[in-house]
PDB file of N, CA and C in Angstrom:
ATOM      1  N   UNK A   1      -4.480 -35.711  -6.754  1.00  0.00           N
ATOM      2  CA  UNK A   1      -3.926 -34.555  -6.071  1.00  0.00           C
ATOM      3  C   UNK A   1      -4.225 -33.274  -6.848  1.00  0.00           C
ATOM      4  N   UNK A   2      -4.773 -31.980  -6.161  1.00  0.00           N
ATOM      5  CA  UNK A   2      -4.813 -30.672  -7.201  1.00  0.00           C
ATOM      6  C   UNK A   2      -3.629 -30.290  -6.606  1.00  0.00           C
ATOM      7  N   UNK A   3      -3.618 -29.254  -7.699  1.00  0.00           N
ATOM      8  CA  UNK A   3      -2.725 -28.325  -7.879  1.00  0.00           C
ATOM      9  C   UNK A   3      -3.435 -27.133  -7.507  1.00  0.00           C
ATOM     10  N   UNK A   4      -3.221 -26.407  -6.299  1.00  0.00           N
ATOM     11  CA  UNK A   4      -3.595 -25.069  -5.949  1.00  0.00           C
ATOM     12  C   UNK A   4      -2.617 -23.904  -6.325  1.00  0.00           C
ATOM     13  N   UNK A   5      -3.323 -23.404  -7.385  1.00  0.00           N
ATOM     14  CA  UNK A   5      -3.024 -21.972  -7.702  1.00  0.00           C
ATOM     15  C   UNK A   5      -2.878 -20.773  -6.595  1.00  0.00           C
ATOM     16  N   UNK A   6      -1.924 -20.463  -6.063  1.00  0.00           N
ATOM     17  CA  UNK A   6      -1.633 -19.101  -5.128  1.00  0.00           C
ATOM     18  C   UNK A   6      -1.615 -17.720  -6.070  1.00  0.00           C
ATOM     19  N   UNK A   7      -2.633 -16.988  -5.762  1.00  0.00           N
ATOM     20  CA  UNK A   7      -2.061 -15.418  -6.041  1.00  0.00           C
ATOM     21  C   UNK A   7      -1.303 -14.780  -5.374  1.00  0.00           C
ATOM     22  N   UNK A   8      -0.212 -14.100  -5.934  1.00  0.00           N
ATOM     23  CA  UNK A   8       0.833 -13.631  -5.517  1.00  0.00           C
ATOM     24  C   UNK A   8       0.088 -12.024  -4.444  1.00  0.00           C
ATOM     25  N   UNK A   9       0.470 -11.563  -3.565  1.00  0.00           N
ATOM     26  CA  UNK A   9       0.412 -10.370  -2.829  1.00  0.00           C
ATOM     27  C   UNK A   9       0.876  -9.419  -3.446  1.00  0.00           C
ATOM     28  N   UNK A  10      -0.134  -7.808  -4.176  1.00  0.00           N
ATOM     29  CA  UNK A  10       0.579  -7.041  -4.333  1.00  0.00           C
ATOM     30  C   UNK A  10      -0.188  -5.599  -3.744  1.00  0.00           C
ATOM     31  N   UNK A  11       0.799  -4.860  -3.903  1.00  0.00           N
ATOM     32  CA  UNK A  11       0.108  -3.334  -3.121  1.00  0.00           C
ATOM     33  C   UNK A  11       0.536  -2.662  -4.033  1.00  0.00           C
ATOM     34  N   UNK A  12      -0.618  -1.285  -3.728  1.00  0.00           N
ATOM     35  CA  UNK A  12      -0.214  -0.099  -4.089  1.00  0.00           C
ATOM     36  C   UNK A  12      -0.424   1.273  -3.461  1.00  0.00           C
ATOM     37  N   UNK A  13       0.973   2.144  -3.486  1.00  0.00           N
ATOM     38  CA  UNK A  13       0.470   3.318  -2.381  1.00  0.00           C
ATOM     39  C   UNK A  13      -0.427   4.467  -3.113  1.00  0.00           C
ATOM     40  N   UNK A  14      -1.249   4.977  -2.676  1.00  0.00           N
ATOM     41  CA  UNK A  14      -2.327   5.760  -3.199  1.00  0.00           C
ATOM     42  C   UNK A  14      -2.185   7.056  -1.816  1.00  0.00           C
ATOM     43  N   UNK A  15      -1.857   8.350  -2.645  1.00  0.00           N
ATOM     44  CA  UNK A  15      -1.451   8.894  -1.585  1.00  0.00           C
ATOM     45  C   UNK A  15      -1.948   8.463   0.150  1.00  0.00           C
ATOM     46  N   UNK A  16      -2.908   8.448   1.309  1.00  0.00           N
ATOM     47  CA  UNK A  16      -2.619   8.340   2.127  1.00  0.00           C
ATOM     48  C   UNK A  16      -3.026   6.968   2.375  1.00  0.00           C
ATOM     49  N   UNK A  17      -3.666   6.013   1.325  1.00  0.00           N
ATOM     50  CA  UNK A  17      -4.021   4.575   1.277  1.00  0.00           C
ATOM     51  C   UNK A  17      -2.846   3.591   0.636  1.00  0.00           C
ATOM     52  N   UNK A  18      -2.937   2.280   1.758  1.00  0.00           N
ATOM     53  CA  UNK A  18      -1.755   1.538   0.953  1.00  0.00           C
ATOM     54  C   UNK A  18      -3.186   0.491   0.632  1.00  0.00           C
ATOM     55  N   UNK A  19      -3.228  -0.164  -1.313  1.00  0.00           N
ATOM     56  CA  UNK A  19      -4.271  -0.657  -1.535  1.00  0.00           C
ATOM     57  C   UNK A  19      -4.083  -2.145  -1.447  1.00  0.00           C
ATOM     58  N   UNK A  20      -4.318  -2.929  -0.904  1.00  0.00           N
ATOM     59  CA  UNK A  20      -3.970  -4.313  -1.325  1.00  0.00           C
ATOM     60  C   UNK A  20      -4.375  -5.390  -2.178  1.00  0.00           C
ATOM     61  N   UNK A  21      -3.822  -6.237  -3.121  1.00  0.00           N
ATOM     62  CA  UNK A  21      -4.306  -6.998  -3.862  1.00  0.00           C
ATOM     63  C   UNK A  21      -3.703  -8.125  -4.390  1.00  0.00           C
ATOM     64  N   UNK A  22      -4.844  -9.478  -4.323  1.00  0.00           N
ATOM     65  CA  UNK A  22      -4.063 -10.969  -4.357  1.00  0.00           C
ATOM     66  C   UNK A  22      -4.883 -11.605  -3.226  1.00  0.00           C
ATOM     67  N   UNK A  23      -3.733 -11.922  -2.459  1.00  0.00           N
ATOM     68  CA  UNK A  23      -4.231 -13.091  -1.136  1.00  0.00           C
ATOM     69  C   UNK A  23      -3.198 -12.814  -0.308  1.00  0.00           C
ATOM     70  N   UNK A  24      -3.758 -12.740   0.793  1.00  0.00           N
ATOM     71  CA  UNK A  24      -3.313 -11.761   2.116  1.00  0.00           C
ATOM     72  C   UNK A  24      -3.349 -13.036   2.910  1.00  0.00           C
ATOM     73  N   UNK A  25      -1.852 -13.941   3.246  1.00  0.00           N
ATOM     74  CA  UNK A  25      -2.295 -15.379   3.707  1.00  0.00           C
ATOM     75  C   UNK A  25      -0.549 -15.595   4.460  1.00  0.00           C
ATOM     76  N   UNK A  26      -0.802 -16.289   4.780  1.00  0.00           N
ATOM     77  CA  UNK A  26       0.787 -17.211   5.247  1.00  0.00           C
ATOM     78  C   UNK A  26       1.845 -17.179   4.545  1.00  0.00           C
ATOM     79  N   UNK A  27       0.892 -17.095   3.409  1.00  0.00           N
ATOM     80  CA  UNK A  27       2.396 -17.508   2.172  1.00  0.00           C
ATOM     81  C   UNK A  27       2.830 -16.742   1.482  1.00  0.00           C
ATOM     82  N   UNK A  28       1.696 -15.429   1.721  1.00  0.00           N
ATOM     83  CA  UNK A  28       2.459 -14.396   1.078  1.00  0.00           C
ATOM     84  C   UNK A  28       2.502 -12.746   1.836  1.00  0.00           C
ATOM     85  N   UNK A  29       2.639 -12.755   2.942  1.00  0.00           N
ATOM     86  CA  UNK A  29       2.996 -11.890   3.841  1.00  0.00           C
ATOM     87  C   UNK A  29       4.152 -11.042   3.928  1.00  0.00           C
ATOM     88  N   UNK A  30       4.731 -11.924   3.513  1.00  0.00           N
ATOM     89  CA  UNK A  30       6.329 -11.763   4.143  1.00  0.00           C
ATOM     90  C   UNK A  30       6.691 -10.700   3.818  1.00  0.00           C
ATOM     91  N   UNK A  31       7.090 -10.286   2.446  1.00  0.00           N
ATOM     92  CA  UNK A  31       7.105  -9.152   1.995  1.00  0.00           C
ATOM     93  C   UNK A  31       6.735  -8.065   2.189  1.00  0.00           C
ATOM     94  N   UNK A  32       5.362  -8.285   2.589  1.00  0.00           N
ATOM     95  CA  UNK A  32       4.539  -6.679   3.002  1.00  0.00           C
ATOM     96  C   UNK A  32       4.932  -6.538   4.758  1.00  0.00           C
ATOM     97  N   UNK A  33       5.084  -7.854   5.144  1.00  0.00           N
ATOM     98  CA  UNK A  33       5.503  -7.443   6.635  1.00  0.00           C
ATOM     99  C   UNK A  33       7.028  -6.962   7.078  1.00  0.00           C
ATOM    100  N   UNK A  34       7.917  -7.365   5.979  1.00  0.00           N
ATOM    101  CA  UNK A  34       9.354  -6.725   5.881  1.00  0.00           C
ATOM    102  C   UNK A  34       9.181  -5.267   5.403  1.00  0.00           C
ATOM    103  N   UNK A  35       8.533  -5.031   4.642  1.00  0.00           N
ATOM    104  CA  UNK A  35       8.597  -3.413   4.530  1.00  0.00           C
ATOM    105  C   UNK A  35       7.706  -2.706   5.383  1.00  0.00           C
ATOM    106  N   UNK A  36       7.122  -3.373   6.041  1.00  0.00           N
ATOM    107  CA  UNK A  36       6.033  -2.261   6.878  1.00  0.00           C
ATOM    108  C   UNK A  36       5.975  -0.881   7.297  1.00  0.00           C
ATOM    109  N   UNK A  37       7.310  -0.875   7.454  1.00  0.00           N
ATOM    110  CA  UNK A  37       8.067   0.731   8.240  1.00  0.00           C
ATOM    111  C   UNK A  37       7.741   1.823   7.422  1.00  0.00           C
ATOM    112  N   UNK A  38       8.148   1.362   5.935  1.00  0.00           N
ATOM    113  CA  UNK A  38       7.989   2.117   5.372  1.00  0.00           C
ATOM    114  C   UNK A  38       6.685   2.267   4.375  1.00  0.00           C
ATOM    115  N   UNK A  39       6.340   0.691   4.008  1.00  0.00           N
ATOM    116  CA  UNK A  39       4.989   1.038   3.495  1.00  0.00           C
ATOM    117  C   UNK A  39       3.881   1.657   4.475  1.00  0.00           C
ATOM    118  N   UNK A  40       3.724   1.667   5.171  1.00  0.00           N
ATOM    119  CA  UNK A  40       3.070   2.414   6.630  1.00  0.00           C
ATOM    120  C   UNK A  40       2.965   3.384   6.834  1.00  0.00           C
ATOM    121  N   UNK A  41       4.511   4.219   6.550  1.00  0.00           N
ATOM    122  CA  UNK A  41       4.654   5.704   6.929  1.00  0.00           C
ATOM    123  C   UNK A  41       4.009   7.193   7.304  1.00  0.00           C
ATOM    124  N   UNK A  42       3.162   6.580   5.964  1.00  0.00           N
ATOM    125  CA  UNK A  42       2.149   8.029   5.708  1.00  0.00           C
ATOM    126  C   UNK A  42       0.884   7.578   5.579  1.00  0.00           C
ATOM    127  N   UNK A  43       0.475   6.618   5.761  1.00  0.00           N
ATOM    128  CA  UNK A  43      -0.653   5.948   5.883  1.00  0.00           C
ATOM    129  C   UNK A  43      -2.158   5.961   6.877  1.00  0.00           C
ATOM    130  N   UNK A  44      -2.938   6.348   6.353  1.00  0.00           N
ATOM    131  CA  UNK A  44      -4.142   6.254   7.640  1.00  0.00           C
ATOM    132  C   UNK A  44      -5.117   5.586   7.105  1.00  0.00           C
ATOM    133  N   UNK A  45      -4.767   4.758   5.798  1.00  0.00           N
ATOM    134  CA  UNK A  45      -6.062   3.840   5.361  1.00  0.00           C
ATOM    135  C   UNK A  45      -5.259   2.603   4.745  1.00  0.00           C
ATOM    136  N   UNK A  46      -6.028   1.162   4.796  1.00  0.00           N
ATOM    137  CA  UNK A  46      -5.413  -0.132   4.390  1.00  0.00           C
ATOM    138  C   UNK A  46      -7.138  -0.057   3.534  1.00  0.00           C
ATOM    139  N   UNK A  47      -6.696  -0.182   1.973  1.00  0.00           N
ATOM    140  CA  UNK A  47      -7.919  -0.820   1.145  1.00  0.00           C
ATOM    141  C   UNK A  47      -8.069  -2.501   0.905  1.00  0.00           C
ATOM    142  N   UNK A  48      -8.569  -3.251   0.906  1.00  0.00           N
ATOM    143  CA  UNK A  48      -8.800  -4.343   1.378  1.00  0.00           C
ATOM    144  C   UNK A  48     -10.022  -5.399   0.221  1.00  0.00           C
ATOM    145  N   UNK A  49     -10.223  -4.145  -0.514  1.00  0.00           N
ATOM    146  CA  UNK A  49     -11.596  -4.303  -1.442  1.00  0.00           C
ATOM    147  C   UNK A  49     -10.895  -5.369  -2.548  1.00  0.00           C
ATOM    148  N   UNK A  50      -9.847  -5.720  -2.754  1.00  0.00           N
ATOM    149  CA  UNK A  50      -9.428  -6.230  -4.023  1.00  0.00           C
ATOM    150  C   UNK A  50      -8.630  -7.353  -4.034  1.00  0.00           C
ATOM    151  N   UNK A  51      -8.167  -7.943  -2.322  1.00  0.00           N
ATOM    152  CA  UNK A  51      -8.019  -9.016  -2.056  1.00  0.00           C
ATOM    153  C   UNK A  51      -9.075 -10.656  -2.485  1.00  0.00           C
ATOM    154  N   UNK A  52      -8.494 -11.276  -2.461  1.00  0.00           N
ATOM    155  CA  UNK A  52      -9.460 -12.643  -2.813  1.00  0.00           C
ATOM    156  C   UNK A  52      -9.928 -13.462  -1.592  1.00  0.00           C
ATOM    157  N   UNK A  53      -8.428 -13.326  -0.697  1.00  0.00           N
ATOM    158  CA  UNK A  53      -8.521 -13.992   0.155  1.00  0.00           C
ATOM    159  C   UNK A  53      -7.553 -13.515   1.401  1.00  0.00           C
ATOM    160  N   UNK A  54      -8.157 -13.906   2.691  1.00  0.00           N
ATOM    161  CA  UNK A  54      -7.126 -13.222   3.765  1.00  0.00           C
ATOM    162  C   UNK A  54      -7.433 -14.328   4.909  1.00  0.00           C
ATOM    163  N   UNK A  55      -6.453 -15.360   5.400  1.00  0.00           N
ATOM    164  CA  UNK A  55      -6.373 -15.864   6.190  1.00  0.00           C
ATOM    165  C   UNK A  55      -6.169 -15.636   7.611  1.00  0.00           C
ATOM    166  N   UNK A  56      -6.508 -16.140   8.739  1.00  0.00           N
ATOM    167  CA  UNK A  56      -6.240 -15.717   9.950  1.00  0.00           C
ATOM    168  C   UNK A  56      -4.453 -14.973  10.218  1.00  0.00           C
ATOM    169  N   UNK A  57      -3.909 -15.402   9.626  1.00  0.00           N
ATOM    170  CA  UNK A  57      -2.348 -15.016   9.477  1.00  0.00           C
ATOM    171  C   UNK A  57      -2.642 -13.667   9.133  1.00  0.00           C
ATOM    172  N   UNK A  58      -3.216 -13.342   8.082  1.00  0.00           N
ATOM    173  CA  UNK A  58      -3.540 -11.939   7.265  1.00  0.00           C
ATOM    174  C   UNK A  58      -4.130 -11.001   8.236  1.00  0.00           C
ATOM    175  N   UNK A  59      -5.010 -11.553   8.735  1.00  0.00           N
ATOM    176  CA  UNK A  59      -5.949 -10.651   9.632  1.00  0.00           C
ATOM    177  C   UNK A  59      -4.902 -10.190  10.831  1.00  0.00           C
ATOM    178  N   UNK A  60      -4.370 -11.275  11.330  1.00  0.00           N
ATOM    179  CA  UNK A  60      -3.333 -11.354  12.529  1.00  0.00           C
ATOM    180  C   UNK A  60      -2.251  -9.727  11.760  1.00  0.00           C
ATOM    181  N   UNK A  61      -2.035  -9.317  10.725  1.00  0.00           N
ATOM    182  CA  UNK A  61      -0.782  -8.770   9.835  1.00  0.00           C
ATOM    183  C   UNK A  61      -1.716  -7.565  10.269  1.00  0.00           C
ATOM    184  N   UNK A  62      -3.431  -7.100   9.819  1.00  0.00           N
ATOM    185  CA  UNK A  62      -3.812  -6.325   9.720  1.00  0.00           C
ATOM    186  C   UNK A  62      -3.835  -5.566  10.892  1.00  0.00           C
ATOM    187  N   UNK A  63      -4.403  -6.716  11.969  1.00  0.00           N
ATOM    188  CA  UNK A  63      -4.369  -5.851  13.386  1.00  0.00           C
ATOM    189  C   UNK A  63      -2.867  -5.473  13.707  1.00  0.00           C
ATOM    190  N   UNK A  64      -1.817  -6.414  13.274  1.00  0.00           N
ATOM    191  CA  UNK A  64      -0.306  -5.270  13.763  1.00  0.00           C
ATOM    192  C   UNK A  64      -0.324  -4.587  13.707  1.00  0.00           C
ATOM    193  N   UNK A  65      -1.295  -4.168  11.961  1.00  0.00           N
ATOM    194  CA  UNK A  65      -0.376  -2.686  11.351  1.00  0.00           C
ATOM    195  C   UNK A  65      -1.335  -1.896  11.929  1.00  0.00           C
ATOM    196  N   UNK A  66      -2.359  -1.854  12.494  1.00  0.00           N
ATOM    197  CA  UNK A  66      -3.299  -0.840  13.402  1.00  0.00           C
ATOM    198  C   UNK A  66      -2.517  -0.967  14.840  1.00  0.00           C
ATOM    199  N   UNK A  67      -2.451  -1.589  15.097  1.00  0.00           N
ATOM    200  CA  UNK A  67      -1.557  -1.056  16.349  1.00  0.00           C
ATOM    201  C   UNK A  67      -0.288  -0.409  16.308  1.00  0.00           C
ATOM    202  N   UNK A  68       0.431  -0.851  15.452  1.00  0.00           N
ATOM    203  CA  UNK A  68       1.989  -0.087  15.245  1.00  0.00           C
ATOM    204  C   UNK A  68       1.655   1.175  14.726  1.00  0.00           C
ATOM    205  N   UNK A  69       0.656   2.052  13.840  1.00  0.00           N
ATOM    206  CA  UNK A  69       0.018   3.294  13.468  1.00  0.00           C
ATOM    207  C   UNK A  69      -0.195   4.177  14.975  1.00  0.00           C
ATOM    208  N   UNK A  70      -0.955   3.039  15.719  1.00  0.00           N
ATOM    209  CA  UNK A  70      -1.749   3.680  16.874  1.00  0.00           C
ATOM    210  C   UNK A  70      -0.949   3.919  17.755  1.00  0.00           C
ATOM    211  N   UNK A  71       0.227   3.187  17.711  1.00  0.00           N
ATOM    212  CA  UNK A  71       1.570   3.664  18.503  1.00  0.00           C
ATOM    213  C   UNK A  71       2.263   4.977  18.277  1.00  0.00           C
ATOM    214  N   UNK A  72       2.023   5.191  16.726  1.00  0.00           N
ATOM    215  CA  UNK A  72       2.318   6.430  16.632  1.00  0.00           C
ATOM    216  C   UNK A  72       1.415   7.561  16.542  1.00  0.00           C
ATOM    217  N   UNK A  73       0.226   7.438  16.911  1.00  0.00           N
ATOM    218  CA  UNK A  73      -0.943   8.397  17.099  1.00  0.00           C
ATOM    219  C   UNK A  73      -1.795   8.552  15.625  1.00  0.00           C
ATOM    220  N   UNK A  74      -1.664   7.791  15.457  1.00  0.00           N
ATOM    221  CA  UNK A  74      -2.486   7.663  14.082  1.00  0.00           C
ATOM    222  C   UNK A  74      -3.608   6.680  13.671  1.00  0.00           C
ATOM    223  N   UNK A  75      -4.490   6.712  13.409  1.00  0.00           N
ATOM    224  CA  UNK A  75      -6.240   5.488  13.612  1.00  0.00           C
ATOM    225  C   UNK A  75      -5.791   5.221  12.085  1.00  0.00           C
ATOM    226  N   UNK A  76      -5.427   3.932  11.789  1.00  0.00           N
ATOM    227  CA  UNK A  76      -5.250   3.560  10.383  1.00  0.00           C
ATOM    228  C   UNK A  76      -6.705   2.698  10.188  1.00  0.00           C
ATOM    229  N   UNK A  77      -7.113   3.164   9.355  1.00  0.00           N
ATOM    230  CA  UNK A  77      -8.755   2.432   8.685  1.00  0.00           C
ATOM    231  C   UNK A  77      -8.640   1.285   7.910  1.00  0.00           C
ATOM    232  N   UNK A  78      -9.213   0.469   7.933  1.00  0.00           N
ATOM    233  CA  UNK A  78      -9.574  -0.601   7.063  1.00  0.00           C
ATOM    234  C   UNK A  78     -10.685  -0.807   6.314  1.00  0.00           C
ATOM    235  N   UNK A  79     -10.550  -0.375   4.954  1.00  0.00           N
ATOM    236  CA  UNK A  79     -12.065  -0.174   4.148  1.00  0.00           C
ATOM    237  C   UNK A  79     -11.840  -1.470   3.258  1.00  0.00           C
ATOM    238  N   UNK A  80     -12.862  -1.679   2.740  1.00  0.00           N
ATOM    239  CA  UNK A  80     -13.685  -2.735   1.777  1.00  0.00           C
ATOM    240  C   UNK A  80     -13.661  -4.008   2.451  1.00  0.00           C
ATOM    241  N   UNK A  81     -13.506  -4.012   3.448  1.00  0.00           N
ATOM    242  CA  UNK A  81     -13.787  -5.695   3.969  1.00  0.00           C
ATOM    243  C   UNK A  81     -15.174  -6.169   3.212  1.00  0.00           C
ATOM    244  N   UNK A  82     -14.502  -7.697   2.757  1.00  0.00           N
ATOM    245  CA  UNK A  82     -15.689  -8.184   2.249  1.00  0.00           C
ATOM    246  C   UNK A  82     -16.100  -9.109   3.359  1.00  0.00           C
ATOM    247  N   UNK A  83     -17.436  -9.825   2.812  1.00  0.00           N
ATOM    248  CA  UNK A  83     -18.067 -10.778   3.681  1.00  0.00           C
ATOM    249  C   UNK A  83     -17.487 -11.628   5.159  1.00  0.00           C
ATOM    250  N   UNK A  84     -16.549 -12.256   3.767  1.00  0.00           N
ATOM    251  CA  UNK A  84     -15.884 -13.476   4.064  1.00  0.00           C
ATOM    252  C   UNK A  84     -14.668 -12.791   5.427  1.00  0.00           C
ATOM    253  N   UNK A  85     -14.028 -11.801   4.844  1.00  0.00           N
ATOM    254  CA  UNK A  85     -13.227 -10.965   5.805  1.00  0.00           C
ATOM    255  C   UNK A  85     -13.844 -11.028   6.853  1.00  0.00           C
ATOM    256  N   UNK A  86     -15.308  -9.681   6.861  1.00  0.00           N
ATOM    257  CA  UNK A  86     -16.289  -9.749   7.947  1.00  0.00           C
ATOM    258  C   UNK A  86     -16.070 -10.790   8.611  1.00  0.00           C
ATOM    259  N   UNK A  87     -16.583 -12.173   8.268  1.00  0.00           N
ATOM    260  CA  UNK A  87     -16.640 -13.231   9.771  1.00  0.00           C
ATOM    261  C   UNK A  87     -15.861 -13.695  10.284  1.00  0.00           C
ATOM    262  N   UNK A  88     -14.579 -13.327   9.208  1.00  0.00           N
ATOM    263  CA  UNK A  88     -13.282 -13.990  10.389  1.00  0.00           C
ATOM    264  C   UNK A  88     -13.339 -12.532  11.287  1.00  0.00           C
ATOM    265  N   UNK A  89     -13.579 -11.915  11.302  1.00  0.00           N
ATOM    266  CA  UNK A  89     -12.796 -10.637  12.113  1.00  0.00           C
ATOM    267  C   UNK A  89     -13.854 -10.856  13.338  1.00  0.00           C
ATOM    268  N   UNK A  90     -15.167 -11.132  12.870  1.00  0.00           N
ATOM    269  CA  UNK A  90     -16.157 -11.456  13.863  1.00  0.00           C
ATOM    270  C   UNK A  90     -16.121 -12.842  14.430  1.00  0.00           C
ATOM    271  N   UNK A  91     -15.507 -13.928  13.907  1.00  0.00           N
ATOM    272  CA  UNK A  91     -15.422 -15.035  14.646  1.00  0.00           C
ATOM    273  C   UNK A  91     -14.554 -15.134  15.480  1.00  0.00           C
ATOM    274  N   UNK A  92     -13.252 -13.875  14.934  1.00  0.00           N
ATOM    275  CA  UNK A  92     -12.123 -13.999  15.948  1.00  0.00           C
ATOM    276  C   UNK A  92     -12.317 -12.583  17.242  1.00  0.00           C
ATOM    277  N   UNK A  93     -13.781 -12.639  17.100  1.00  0.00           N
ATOM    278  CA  UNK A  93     -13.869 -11.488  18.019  1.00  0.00           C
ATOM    279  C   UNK A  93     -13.194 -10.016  18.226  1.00  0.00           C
ATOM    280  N   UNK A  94     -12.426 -10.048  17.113  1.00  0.00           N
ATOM    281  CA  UNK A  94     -12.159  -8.348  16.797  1.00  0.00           C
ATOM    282  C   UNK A  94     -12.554  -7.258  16.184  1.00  0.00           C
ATOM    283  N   UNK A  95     -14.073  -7.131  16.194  1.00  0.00           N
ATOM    284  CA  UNK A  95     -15.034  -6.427  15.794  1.00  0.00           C
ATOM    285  C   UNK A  95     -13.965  -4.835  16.442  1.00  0.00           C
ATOM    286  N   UNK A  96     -13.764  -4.911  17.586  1.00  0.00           N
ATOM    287  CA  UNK A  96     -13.553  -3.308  18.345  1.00  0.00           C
ATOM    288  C   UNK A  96     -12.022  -2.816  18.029  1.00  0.00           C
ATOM    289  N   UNK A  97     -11.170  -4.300  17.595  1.00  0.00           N
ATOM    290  CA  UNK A  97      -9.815  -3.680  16.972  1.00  0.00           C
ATOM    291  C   UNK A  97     -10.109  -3.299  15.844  1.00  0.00           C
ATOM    292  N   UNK A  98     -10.591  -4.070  14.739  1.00  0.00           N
ATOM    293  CA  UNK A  98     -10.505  -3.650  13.254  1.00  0.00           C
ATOM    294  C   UNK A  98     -12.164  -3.210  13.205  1.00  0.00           C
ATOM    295  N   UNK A  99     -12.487  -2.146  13.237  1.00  0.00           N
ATOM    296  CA  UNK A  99     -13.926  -1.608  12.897  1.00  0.00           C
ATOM    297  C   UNK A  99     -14.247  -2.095  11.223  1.00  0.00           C
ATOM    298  N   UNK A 100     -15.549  -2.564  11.255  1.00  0.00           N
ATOM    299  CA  UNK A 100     -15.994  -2.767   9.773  1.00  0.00           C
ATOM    300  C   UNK A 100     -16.311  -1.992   9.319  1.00  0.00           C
ATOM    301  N   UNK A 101     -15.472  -1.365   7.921  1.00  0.00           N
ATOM    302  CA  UNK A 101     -16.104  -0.524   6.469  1.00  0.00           C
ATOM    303  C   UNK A 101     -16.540  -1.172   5.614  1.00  0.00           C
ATOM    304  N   UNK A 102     -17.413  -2.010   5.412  1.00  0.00           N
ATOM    305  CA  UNK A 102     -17.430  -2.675   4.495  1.00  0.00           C
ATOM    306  C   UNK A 102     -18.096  -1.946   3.103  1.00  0.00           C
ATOM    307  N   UNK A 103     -17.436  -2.906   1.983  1.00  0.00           N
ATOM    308  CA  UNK A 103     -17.623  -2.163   0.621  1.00  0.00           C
ATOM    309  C   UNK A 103     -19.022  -2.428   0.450  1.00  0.00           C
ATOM    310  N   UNK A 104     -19.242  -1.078   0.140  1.00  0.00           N
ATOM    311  CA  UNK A 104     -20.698  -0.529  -0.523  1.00  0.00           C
ATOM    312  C   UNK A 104     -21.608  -1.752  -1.772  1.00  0.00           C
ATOM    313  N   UNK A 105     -21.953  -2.810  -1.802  1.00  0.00           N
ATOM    314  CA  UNK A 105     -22.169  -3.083  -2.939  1.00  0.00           C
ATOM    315  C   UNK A 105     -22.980  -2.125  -4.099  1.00  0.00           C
TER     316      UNK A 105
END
C-alpha cells in the first residue's frame, strides 16, 4: 500500500490577483470555497502558475468563481494554466468558459 502525500491548498492576495498554491482538488477546496465572498471581492485575476495539481473538482471551483465575478460584472482571468490544466479544461470542453493564459515558458 503507498502512502500518498497531499499538498495542502494555499493562497495569496496580491493586490487585484488571488495567487494559488498546492493542489486545487477534492480534498482541499473547502476552505477556499468557504471564503470565496470575500477572497473574490476585489479580484479580476486567479494565478494558477504554482499549483501542482487541479482536479476536475478544482476546475469545477474555477469556473464558479468566473461566473459568480461575472454576476457581478467583472471578467475574472485565469493565468498560468499549465499543460496538464490545459487538457482537462479542453477535455471537459470549456475552452470558451475559462479562456487559456497559459504560462510563458
Amino acid at each position: 500500500m503507498m502512502d500518498i502525500m497531499t499538498d495542502e491548498l494555499s493562497w495569496q492576495s496580491q493586490q487585484e490577483t488571488l495567487v494559488l498554491q498546492g493542489e486545487l482538488d477534492r480534498e482541499t477546496l473547502l476552505p477556499l470555497w468557504q471564503q470565496r465572498e470575500a477572497l473574490l471581492a476585489d479580484k479580476t485575476c486567479i494565478d494558477v502558475s504554482q499549483l501542482q495539481r487541479v482536479d476536475s473538482s478544482g476546475l469545477a471551483l474555477l469556473v464558479h468563481f468566473r461566473e459568480l465575478r461575472s454576476k457581478q460584472g467583472v471578467t475574472l482571468t485565469i493565468t498560468g494554466v499549465s499543460d496538464r490544466l490545459s487538457t482537462l479544461i479542453e477535455l471537459y470542453n470549456l475552452q470558451q468558459i475559462i479562456p487559456v493564459e497559459t504560462a510563458s515558458a
